[in-house]
Protein backbone atom coordinates (compact mmCIF):
# COMPACT_ATOMS: atom_id res chain seq x y z
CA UNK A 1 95.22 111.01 89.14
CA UNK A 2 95.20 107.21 88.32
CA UNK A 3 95.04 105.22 91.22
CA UNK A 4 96.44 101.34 90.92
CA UNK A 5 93.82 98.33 89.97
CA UNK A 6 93.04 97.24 93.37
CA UNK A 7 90.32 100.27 94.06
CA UNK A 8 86.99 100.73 93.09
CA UNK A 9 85.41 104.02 92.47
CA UNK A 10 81.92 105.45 92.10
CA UNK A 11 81.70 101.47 91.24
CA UNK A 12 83.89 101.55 88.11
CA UNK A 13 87.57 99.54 88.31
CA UNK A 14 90.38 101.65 87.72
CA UNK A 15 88.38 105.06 87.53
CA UNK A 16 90.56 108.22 87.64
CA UNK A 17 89.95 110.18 90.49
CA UNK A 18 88.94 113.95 89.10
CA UNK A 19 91.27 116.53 90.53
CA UNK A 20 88.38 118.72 91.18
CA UNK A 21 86.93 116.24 93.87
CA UNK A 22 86.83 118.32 96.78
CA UNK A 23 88.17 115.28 98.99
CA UNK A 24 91.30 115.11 96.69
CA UNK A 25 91.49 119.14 96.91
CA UNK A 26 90.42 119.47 100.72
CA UNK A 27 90.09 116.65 102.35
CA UNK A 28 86.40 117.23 102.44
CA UNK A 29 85.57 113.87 103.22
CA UNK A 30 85.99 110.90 105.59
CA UNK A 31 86.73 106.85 105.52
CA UNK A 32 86.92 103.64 107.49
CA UNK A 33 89.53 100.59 107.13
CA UNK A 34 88.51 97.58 107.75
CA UNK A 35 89.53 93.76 107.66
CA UNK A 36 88.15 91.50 104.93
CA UNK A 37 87.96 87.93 105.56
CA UNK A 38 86.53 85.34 103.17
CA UNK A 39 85.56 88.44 101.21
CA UNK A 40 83.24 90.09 103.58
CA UNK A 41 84.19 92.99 105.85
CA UNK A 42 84.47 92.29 109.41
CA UNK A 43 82.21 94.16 111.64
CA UNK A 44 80.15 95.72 108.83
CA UNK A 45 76.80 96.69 110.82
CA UNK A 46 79.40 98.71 113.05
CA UNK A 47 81.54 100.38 110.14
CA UNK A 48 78.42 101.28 108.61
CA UNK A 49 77.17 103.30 111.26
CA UNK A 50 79.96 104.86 111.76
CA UNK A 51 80.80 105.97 108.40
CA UNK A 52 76.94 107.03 108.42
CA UNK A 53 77.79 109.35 111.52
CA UNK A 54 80.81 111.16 110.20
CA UNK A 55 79.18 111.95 106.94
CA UNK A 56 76.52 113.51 108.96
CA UNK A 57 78.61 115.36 111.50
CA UNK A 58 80.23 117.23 107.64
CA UNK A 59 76.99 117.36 105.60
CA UNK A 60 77.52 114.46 103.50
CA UNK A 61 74.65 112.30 102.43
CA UNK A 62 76.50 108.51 102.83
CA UNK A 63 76.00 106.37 99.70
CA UNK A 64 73.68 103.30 100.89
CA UNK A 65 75.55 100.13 102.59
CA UNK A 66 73.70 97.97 99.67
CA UNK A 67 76.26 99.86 96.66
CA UNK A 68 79.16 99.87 99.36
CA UNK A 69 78.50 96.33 99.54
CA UNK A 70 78.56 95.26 95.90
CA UNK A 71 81.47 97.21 95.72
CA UNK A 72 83.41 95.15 98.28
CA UNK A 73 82.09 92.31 96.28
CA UNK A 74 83.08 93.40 92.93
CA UNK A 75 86.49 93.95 94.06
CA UNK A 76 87.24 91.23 96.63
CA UNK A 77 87.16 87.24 95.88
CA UNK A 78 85.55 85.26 98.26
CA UNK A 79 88.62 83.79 99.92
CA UNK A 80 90.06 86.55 100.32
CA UNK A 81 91.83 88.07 103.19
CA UNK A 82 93.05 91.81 103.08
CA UNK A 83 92.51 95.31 104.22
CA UNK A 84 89.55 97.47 102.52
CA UNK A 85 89.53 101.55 102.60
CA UNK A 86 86.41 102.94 102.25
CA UNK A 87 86.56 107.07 101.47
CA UNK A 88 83.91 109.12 101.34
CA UNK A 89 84.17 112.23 100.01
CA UNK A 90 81.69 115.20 98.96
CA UNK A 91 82.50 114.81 95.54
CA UNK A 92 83.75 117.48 92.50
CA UNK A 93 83.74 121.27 93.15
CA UNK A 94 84.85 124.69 91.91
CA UNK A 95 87.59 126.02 93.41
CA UNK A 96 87.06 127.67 96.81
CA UNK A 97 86.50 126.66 100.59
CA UNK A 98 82.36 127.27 99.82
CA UNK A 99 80.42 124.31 99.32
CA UNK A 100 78.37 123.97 96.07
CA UNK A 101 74.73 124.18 96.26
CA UNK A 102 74.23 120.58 94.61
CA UNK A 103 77.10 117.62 95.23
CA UNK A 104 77.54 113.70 94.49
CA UNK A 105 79.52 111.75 96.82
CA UNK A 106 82.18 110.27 95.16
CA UNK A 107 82.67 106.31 97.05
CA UNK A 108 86.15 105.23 96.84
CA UNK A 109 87.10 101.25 97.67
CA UNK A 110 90.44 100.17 97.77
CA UNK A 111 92.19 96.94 98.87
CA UNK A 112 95.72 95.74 100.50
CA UNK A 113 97.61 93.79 101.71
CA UNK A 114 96.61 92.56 105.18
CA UNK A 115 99.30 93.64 107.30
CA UNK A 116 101.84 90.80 108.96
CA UNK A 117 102.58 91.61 112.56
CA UNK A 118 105.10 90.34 114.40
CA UNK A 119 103.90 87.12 116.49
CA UNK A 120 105.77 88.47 119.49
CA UNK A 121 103.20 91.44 119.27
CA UNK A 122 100.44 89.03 120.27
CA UNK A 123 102.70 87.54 123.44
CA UNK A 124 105.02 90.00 124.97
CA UNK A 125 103.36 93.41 123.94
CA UNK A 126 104.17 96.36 121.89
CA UNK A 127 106.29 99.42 122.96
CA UNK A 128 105.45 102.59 122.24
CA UNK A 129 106.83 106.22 122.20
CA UNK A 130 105.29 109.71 123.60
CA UNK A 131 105.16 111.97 119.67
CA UNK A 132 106.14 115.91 120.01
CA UNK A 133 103.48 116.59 117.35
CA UNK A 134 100.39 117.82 119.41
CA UNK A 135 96.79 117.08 118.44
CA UNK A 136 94.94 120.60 118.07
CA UNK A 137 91.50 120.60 119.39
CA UNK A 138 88.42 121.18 116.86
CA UNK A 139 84.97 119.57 118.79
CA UNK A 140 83.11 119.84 115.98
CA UNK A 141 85.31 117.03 114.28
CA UNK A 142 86.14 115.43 117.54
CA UNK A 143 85.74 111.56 117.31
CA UNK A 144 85.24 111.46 113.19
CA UNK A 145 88.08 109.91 111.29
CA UNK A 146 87.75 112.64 108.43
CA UNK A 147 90.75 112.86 105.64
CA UNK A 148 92.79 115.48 107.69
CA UNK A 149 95.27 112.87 108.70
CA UNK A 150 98.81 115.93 108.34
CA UNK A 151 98.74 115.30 112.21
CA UNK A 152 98.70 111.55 112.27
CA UNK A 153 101.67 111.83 109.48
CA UNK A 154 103.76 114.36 111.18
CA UNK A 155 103.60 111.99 114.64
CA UNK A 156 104.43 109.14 112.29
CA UNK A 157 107.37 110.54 110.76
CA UNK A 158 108.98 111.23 114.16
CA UNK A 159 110.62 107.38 114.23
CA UNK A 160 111.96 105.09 111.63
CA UNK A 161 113.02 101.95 114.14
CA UNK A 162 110.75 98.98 113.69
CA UNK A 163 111.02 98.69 117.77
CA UNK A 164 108.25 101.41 118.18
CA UNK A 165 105.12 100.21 117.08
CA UNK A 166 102.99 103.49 117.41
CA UNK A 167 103.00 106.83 118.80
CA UNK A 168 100.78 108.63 121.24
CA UNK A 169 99.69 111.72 120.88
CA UNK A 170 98.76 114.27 123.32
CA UNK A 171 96.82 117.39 123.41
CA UNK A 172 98.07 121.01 124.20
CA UNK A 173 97.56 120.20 127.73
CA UNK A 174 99.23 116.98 128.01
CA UNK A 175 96.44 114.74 128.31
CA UNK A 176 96.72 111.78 126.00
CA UNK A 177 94.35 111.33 123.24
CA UNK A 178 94.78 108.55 120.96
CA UNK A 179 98.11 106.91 119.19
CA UNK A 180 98.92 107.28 115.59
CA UNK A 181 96.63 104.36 114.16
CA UNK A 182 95.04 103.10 117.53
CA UNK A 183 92.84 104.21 120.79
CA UNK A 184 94.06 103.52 123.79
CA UNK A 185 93.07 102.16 127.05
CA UNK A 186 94.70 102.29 130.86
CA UNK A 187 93.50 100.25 133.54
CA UNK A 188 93.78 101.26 137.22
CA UNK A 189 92.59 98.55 139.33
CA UNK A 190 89.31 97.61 137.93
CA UNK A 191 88.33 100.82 136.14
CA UNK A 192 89.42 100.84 132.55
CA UNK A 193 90.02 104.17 131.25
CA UNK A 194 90.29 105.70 127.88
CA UNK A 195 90.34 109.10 126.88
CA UNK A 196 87.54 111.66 126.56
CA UNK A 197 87.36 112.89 122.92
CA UNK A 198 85.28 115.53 123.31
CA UNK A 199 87.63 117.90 121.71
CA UNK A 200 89.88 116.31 118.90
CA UNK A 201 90.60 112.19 118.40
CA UNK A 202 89.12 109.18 116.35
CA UNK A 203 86.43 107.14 118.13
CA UNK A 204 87.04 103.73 116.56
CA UNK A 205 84.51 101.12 116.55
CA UNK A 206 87.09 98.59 118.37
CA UNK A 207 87.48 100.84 121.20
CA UNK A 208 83.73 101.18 121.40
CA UNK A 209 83.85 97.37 121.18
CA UNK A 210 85.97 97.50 124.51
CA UNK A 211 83.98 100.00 126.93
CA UNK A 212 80.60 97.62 125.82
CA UNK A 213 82.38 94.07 126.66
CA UNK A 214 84.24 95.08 129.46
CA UNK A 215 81.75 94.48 132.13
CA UNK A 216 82.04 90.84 131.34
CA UNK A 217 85.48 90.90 132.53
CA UNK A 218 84.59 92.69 136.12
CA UNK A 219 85.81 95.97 134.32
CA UNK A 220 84.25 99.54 135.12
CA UNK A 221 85.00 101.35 131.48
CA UNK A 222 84.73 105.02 130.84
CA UNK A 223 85.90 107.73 129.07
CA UNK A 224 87.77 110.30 130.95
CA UNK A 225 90.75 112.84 131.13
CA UNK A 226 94.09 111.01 130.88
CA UNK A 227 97.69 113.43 131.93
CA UNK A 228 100.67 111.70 130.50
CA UNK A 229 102.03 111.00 134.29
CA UNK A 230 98.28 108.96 134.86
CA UNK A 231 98.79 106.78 132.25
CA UNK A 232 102.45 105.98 132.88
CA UNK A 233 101.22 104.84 136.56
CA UNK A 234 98.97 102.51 135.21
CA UNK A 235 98.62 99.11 136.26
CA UNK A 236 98.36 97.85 132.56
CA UNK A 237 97.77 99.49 129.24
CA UNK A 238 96.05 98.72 125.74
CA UNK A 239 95.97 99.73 122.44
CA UNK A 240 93.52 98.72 119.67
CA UNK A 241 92.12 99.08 116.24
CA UNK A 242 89.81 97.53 113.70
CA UNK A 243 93.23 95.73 111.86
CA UNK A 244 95.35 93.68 114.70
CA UNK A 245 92.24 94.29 117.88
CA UNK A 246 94.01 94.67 120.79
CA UNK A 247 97.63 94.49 122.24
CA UNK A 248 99.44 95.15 125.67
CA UNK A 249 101.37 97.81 125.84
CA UNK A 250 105.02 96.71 127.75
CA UNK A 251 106.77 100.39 127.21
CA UNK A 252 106.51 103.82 126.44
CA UNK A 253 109.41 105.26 124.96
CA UNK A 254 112.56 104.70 127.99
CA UNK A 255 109.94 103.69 130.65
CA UNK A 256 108.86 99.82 131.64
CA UNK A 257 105.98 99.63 132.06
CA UNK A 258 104.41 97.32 135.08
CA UNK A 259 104.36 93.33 134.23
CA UNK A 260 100.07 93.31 134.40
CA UNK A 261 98.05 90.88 132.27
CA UNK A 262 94.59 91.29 133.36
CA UNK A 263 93.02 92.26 130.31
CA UNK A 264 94.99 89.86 128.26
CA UNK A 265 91.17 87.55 128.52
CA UNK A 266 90.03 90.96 126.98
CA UNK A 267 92.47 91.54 124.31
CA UNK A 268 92.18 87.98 123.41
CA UNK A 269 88.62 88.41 122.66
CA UNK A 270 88.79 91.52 120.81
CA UNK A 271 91.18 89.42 118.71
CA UNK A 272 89.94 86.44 118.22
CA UNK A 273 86.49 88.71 116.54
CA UNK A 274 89.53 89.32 114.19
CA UNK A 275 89.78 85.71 113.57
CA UNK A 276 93.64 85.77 114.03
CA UNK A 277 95.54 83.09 114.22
């Protein structure tokens, strides 16, 4: 399968990825997306670790940050701003569900375009709508971003207006997990809540980012159980990820949401490590 010129894999440019790479095949893998500015991922130390951790929690040995590095370098210029996709997968295989004795990672780069959000994003908030798809619950792959997005693409495909920004998704028991492309945040007087992903959801690195800084701003943050009514009673919500950092939340799907800035010091922050504008 040829891939277009902005990717770099196994660090060769334009390398055809095989069909028998068990990440193609099964989704046997996992990856990170990050922002580049001036050619350098934001945030590395932080990515790193991550994509370290998820490798680990699916038996796969991580390829070293020194060639993930080069890689980056060999296919970003040094002014550069844009989005890079790091994928990790097993590597080839027979065909079958069983694991060969002896794999090689395959390490896939790839760059785009960094996105353009709307400005009014950044000042009046984002609205957002409750998804019908349900997140199934697998603890062993709970907080990993693995390559078994078919959930995250079924919410997605559930609205085509460019009013909705993203989509939350809850569990079988109602309890909201994450949104489409971001984690999530509720504040209820000075305890800032997101949800326990214990059993299914992506623990990004921003919303780790969040529950360590948010002391600072006389903030108790935890991780806990969310219901769908709890979170539309709260005094203020957030969404983030490692892309746009933070934004307030102003309603979710037909309901109006309460007129709260508190955490708008917080988001700011969270951006502004983004280097937006």
């Amino acid at each position: 399968m040829a891939l277009n010129s902005n990717h770099i894999l196994n660090g060769f440019l334009d390398r055809d990825i095989s069909p028998l790479d068990r990440g193609f095949a099964y989704g046997d893998g996992v990856f990170r997306t990050m922002k580049i500015v001036n050619g350098l991922p934001l945030h590395w130390p932080q990515h790193y670790q991550k994509l370290v951790a998820d490798c680990a929690v699916i038996g796969i040995v991580c390829p070293s940050a020194e060639l993930l590095v080069d890689d980056i370098q060999h296919l970003f210029t040094p002014d550069e701003t844009a989005v890079a996709k790091i994928t990790i997968t097993r590597g080839e295989g027979e065909r079958g569900y069983a694991v060969p004795a002896v794999t090689m990672p395959t390490r896939l780069v790839s760059k785009s375009k960094y996105p353009q959000y709307n400005p009014s994003n950044f000042t009046n908030g984002v609205h957002l709508r409750v998804c019908q798809t349900i997140l199934s619950a697998q603890p062993k792959l709970a907080g990993i971003k693995h390559l078994n997005r078919l959930e995250n693409i079924m919410a997605r495909m559930e609205w085509q207006n460019d009013s909705t920004f993203d989509g939350i998704l809850l569990n079988a028991n109602g309890d909201v997990i994450e949104c489409t492309m971001s984690n999530i945040f509720a504040r209820f007087g000075n305890k800032l809540i997101t949800p326990n992903l214990a059993q299914c959801g992506v623990a990004g690195i921003t919303r780790q980012q969040i529950l360590s800084v948010a002391s600072v701003f006389d903030l108790s943050a935890m991780a806990d159980t969310i219901p769908l009514s709890k979170l539309l009673s709260a005094d203020e919500i957030i969404i983030c990820n490692s892309l746009y950092g933070a934004f307030q939340v102003t309603q979710i799907t037909h309901d109006e949401l309460k007129k709260s800035w508190q955490t708008q010091d917080l988001a700011n922050i969270i951006r502004a490590q983004l280097k937006h504008d």
